[in-house]
PDB file of N, CA and C in Angstrom:
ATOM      1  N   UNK A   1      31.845  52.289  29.585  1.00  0.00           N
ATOM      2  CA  UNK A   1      30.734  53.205  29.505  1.00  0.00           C
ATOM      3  C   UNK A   1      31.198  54.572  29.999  1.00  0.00           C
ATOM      4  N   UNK A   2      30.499  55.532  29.743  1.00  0.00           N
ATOM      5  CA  UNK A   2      31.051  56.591  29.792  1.00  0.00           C
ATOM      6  C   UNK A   2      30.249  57.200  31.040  1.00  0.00           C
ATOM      7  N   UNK A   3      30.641  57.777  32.020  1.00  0.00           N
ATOM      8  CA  UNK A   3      30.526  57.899  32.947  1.00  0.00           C
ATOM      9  C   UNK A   3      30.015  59.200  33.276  1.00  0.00           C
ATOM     10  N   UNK A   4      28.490  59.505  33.444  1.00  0.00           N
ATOM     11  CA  UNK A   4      28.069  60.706  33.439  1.00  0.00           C
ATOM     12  C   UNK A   4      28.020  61.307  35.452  1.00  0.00           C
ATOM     13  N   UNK A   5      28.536  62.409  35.460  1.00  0.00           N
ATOM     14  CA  UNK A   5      28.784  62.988  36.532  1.00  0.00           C
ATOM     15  C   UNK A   5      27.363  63.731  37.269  1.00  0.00           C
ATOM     16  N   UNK A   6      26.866  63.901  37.837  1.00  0.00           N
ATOM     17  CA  UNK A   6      26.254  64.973  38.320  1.00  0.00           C
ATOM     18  C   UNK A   6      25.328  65.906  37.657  1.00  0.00           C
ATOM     19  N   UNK A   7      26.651  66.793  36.796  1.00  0.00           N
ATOM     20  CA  UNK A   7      26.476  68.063  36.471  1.00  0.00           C
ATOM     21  C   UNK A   7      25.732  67.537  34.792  1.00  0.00           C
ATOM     22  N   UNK A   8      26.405  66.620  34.647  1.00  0.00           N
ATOM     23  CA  UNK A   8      26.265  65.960  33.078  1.00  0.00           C
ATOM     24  C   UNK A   8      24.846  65.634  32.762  1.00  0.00           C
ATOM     25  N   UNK A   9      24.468  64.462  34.015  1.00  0.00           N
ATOM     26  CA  UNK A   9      23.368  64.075  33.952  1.00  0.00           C
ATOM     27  C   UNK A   9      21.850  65.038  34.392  1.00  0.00           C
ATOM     28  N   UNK A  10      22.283  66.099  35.100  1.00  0.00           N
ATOM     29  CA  UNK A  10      21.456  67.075  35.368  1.00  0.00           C
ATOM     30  C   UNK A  10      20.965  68.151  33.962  1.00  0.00           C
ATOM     31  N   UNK A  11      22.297  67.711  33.025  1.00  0.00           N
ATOM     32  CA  UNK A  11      21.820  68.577  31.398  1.00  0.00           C
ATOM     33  C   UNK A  11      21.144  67.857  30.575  1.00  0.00           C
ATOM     34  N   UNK A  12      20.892  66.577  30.760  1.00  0.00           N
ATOM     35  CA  UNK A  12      19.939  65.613  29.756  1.00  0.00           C
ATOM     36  C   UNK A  12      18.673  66.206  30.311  1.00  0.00           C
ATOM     37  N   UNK A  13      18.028  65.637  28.863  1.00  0.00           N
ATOM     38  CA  UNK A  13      16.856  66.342  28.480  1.00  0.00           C
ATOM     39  C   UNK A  13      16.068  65.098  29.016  1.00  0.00           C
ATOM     40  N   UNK A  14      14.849  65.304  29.856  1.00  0.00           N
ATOM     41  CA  UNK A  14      14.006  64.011  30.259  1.00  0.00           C
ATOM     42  C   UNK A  14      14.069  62.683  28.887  1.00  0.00           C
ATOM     43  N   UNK A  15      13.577  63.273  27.967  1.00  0.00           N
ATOM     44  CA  UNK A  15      13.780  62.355  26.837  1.00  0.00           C
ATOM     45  C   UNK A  15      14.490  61.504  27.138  1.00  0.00           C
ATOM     46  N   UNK A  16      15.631  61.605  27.266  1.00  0.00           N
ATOM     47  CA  UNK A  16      17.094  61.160  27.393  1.00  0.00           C
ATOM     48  C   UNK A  16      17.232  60.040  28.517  1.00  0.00           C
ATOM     49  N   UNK A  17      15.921  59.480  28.888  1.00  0.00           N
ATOM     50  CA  UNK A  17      15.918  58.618  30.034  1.00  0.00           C
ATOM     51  C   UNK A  17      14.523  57.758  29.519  1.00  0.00           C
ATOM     52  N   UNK A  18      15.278  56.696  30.328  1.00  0.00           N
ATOM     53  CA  UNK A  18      13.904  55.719  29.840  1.00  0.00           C
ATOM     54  C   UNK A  18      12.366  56.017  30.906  1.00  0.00           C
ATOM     55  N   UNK A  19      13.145  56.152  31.853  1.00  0.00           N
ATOM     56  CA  UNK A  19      11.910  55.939  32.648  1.00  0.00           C
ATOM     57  C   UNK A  19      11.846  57.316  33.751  1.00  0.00           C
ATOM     58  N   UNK A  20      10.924  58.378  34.216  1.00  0.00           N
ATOM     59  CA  UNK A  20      10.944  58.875  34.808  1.00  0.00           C
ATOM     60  C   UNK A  20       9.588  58.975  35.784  1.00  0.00           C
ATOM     61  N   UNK A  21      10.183  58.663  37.589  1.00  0.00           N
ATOM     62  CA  UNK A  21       9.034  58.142  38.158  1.00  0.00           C
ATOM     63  C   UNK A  21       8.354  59.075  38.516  1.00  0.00           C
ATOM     64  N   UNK A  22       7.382  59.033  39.474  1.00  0.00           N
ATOM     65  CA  UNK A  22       6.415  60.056  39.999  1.00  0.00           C
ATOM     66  C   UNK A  22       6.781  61.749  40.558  1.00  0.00           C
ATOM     67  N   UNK A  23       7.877  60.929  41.525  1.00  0.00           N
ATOM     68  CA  UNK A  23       8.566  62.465  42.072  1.00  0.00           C
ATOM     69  C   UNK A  23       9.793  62.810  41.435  1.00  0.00           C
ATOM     70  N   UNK A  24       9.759  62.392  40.132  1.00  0.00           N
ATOM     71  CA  UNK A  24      10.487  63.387  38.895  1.00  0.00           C
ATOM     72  C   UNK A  24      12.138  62.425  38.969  1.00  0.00           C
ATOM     73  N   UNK A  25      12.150  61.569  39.530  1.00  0.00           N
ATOM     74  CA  UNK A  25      13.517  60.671  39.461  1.00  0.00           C
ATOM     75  C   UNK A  25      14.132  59.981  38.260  1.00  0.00           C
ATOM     76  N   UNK A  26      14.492  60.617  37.403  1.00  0.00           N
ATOM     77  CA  UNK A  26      15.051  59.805  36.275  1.00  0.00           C
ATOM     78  C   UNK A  26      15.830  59.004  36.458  1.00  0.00           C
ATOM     79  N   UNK A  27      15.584  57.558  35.514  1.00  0.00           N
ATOM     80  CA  UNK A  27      16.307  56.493  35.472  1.00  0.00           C
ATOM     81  C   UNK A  27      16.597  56.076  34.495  1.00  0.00           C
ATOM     82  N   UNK A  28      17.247  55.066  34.314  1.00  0.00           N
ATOM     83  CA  UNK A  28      17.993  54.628  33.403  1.00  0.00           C
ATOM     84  C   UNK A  28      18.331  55.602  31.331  1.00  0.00           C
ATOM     85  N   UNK A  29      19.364  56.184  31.752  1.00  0.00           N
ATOM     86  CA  UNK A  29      19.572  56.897  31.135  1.00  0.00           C
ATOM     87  C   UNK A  29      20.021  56.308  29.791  1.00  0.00           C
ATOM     88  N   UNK A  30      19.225  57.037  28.405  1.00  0.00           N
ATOM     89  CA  UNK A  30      19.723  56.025  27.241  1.00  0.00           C
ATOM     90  C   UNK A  30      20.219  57.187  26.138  1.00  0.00           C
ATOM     91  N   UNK A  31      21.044  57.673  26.419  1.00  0.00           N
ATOM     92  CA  UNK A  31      21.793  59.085  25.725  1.00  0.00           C
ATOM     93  C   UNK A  31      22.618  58.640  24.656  1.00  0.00           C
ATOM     94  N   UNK A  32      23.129  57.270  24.693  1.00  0.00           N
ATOM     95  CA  UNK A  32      24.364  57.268  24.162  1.00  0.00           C
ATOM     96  C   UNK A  32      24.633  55.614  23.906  1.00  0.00           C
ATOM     97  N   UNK A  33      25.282  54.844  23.348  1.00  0.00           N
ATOM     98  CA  UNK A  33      25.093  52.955  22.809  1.00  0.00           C
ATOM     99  C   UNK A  33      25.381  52.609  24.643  1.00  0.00           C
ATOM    100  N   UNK A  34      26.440  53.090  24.935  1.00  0.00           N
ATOM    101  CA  UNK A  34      26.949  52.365  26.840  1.00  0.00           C
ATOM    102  C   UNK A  34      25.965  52.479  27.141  1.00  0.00           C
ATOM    103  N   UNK A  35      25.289  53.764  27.041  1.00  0.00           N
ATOM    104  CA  UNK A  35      24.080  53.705  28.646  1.00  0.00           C
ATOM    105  C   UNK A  35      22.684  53.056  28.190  1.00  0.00           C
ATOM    106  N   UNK A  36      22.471  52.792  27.038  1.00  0.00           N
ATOM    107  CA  UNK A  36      21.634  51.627  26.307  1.00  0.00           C
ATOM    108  C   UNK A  36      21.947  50.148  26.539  1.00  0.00           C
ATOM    109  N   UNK A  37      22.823  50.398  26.438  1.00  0.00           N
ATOM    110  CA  UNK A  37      23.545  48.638  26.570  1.00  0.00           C
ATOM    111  C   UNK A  37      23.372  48.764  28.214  1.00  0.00           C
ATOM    112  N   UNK A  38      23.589  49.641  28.808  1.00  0.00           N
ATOM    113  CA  UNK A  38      23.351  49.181  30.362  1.00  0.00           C
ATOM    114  C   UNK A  38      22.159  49.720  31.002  1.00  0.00           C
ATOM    115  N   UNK A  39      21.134  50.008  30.231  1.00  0.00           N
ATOM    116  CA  UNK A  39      19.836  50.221  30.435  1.00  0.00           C
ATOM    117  C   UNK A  39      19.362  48.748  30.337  1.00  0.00           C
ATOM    118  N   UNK A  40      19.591  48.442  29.483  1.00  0.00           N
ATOM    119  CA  UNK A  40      19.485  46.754  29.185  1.00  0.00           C
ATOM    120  C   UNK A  40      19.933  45.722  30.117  1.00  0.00           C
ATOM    121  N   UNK A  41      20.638  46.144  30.170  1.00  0.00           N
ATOM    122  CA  UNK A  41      21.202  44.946  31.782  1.00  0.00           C
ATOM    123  C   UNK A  41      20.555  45.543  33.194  1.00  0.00           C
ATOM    124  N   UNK A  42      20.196  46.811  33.339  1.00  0.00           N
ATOM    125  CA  UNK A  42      20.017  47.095  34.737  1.00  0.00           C
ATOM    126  C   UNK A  42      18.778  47.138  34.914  1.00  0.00           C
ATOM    127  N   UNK A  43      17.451  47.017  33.925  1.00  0.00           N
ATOM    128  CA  UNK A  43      16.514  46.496  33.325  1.00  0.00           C
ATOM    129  C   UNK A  43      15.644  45.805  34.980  1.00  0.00           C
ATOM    130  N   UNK A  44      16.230  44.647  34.707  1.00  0.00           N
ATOM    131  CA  UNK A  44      15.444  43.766  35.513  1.00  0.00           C
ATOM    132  C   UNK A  44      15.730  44.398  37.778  1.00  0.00           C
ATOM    133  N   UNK A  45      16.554  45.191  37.663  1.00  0.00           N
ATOM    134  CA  UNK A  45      17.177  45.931  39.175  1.00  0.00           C
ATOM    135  C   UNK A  45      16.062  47.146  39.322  1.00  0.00           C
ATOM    136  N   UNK A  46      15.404  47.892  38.486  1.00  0.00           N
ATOM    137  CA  UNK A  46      14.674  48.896  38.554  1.00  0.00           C
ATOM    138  C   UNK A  46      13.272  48.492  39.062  1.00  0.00           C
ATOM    139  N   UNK A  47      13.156  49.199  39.777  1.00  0.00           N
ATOM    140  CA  UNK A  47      11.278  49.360  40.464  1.00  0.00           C
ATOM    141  C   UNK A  47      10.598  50.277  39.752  1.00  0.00           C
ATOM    142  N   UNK A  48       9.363  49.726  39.222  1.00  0.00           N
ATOM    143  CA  UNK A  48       8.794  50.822  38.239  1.00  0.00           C
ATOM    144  C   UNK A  48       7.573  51.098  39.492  1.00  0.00           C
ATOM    145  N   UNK A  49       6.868  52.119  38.800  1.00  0.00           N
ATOM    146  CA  UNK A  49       5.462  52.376  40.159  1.00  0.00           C
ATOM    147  C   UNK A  49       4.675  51.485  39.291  1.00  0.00           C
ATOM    148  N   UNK A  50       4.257  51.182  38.080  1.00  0.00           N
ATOM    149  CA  UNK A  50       3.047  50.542  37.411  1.00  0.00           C
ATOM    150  C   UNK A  50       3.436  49.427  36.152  1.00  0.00           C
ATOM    151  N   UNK A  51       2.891  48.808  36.051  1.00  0.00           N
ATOM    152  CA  UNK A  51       3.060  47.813  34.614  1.00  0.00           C
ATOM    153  C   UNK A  51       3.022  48.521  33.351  1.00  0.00           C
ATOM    154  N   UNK A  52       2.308  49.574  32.965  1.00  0.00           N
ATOM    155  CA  UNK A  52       2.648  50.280  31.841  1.00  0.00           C
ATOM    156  C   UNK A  52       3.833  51.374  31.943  1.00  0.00           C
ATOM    157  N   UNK A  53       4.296  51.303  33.036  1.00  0.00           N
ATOM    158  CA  UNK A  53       5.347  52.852  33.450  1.00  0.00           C
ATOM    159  C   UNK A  53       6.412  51.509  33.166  1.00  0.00           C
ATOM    160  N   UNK A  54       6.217  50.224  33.350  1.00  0.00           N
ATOM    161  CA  UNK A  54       7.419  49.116  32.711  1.00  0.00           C
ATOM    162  C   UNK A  54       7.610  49.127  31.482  1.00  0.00           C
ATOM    163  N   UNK A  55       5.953  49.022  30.711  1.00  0.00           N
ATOM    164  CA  UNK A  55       6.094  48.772  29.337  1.00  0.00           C
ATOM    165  C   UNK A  55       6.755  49.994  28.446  1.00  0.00           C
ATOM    166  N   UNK A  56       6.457  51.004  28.919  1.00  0.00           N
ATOM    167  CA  UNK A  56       7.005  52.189  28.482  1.00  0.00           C
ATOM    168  C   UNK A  56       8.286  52.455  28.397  1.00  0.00           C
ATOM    169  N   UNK A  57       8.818  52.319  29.506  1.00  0.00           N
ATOM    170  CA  UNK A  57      10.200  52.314  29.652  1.00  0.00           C
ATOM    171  C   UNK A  57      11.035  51.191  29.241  1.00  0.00           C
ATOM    172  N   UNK A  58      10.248  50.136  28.514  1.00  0.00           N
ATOM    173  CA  UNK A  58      10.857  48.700  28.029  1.00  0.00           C
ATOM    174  C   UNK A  58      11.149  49.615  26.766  1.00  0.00           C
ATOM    175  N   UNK A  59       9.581  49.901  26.018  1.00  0.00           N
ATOM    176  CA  UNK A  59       9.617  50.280  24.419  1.00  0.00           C
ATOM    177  C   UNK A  59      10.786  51.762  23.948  1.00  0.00           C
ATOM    178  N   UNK A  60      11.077  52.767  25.106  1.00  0.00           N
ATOM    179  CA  UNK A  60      11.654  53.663  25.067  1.00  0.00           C
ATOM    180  C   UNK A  60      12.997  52.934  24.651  1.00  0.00           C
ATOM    181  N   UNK A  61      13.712  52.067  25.560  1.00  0.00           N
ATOM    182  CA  UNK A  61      15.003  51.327  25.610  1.00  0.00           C
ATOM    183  C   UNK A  61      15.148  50.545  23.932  1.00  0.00           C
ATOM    184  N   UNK A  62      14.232  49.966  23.910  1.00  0.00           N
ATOM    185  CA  UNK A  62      14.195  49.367  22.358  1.00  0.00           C
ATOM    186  C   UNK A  62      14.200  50.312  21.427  1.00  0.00           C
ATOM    187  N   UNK A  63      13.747  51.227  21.159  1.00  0.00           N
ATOM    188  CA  UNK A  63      13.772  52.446  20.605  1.00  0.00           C
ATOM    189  C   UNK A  63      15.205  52.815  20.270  1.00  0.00           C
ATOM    190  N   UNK A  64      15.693  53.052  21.320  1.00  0.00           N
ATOM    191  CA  UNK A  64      16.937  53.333  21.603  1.00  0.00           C
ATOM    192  C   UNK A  64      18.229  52.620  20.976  1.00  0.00           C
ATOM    193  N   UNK A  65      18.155  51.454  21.517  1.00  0.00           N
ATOM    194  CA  UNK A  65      18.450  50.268  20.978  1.00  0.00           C
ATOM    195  C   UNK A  65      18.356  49.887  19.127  1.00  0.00           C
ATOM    196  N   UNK A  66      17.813  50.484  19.189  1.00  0.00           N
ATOM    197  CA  UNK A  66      17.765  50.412  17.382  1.00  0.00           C
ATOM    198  C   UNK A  66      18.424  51.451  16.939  1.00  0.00           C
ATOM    199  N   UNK A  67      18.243  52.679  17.120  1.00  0.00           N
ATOM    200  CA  UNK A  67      18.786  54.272  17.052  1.00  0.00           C
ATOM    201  C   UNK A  67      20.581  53.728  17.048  1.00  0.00           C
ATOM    202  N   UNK A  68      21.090  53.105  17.821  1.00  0.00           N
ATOM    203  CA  UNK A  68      22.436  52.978  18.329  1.00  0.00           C
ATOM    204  C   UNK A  68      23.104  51.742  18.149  1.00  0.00           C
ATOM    205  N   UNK A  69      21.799  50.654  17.011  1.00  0.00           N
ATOM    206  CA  UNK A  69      22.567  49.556  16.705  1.00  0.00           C
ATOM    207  C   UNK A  69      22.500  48.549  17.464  1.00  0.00           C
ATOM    208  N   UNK A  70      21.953  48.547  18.726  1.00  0.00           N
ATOM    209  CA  UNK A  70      22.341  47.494  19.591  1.00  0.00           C
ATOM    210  C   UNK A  70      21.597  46.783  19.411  1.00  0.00           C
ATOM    211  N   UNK A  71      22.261  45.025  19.689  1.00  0.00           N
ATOM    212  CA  UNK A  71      20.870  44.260  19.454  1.00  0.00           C
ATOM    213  C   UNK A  71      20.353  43.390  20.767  1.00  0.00           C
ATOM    214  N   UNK A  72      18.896  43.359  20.757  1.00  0.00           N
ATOM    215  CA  UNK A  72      18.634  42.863  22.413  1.00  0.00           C
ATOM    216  C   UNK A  72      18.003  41.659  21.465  1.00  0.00           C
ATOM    217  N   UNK A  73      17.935  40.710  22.469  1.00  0.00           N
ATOM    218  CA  UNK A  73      17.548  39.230  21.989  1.00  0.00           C
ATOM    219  C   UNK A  73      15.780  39.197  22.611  1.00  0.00           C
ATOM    220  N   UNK A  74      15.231  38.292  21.799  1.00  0.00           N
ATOM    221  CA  UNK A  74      13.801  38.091  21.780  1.00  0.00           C
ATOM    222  C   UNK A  74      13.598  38.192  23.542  1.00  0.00           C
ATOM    223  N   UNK A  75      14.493  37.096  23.827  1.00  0.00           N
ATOM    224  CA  UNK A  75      14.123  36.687  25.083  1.00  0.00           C
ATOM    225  C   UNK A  75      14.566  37.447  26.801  1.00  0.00           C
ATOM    226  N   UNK A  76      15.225  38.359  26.153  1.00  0.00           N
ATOM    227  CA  UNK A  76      15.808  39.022  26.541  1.00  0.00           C
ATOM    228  C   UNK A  76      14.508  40.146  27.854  1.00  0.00           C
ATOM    229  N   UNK A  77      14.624  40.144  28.873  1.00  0.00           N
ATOM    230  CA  UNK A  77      13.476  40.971  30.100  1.00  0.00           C
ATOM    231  C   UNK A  77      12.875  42.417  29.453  1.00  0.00           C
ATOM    232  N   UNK A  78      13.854  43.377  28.646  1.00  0.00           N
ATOM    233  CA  UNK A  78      13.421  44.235  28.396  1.00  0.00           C
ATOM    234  C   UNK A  78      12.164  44.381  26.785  1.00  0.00           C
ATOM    235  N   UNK A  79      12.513  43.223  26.292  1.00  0.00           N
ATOM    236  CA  UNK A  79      11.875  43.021  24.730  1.00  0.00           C
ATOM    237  C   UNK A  79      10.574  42.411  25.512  1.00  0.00           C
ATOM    238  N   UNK A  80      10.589  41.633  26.427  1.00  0.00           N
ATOM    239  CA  UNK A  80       9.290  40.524  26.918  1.00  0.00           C
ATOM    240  C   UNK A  80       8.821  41.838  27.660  1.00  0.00           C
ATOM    241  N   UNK A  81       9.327  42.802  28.472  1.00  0.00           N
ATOM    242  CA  UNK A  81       8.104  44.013  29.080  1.00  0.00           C
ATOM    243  C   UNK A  81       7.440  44.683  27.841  1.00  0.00           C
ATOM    244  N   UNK A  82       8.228  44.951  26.488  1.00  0.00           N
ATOM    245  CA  UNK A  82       7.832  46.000  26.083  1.00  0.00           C
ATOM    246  C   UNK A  82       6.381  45.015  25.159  1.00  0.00           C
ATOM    247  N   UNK A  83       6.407  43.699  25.217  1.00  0.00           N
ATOM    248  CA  UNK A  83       5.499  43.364  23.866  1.00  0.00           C
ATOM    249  C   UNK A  83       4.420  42.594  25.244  1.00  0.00           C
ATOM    250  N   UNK A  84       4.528  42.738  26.387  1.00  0.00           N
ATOM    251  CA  UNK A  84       3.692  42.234  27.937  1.00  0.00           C
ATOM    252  C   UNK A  84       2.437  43.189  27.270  1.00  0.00           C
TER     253      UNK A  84
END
């Protein structure tokens, strides 16, 4: 995966993240197939503030996930938040 620095991740555009919490903390960043594919795995490690701030940030990742080819399985934590 490609390894965004600091300066890198401070130039993505909110878009560019699945989930962004209350006091403006972006997370899991889905810019690119790596950081999708490991949006997907780091999935179930993230604290959301609400159940729809989950579902949201499930359906954003799937989104994504299609855009870049990747394929997530039915059963898979992030496909079961986004259809919760």
């Amino acid at each position: 995966m490609a390894e965004l620095d600091t300066k890198d991740r401070d130039r993505l555009q909110d878009r560019s993240f699945a989930y962004i919490d209350k006091g403006g903390d972006r997370h899991l960043p889905i810019n690119d197939e790596s950081h999708v594919r490991n949006a997907i795995s780091r999935f179930s490690q993230t604290d959301f503030e609400s159940s729809s701030a989950k579902k949201a940030a499930a359906s954003k990742i799937l989104a994504a996930a299609r855009r870049y080819g990747v394929d997530v399985e039915d059963d898979d934590e992030v496909t079961r938040a986004a259809h919760a």
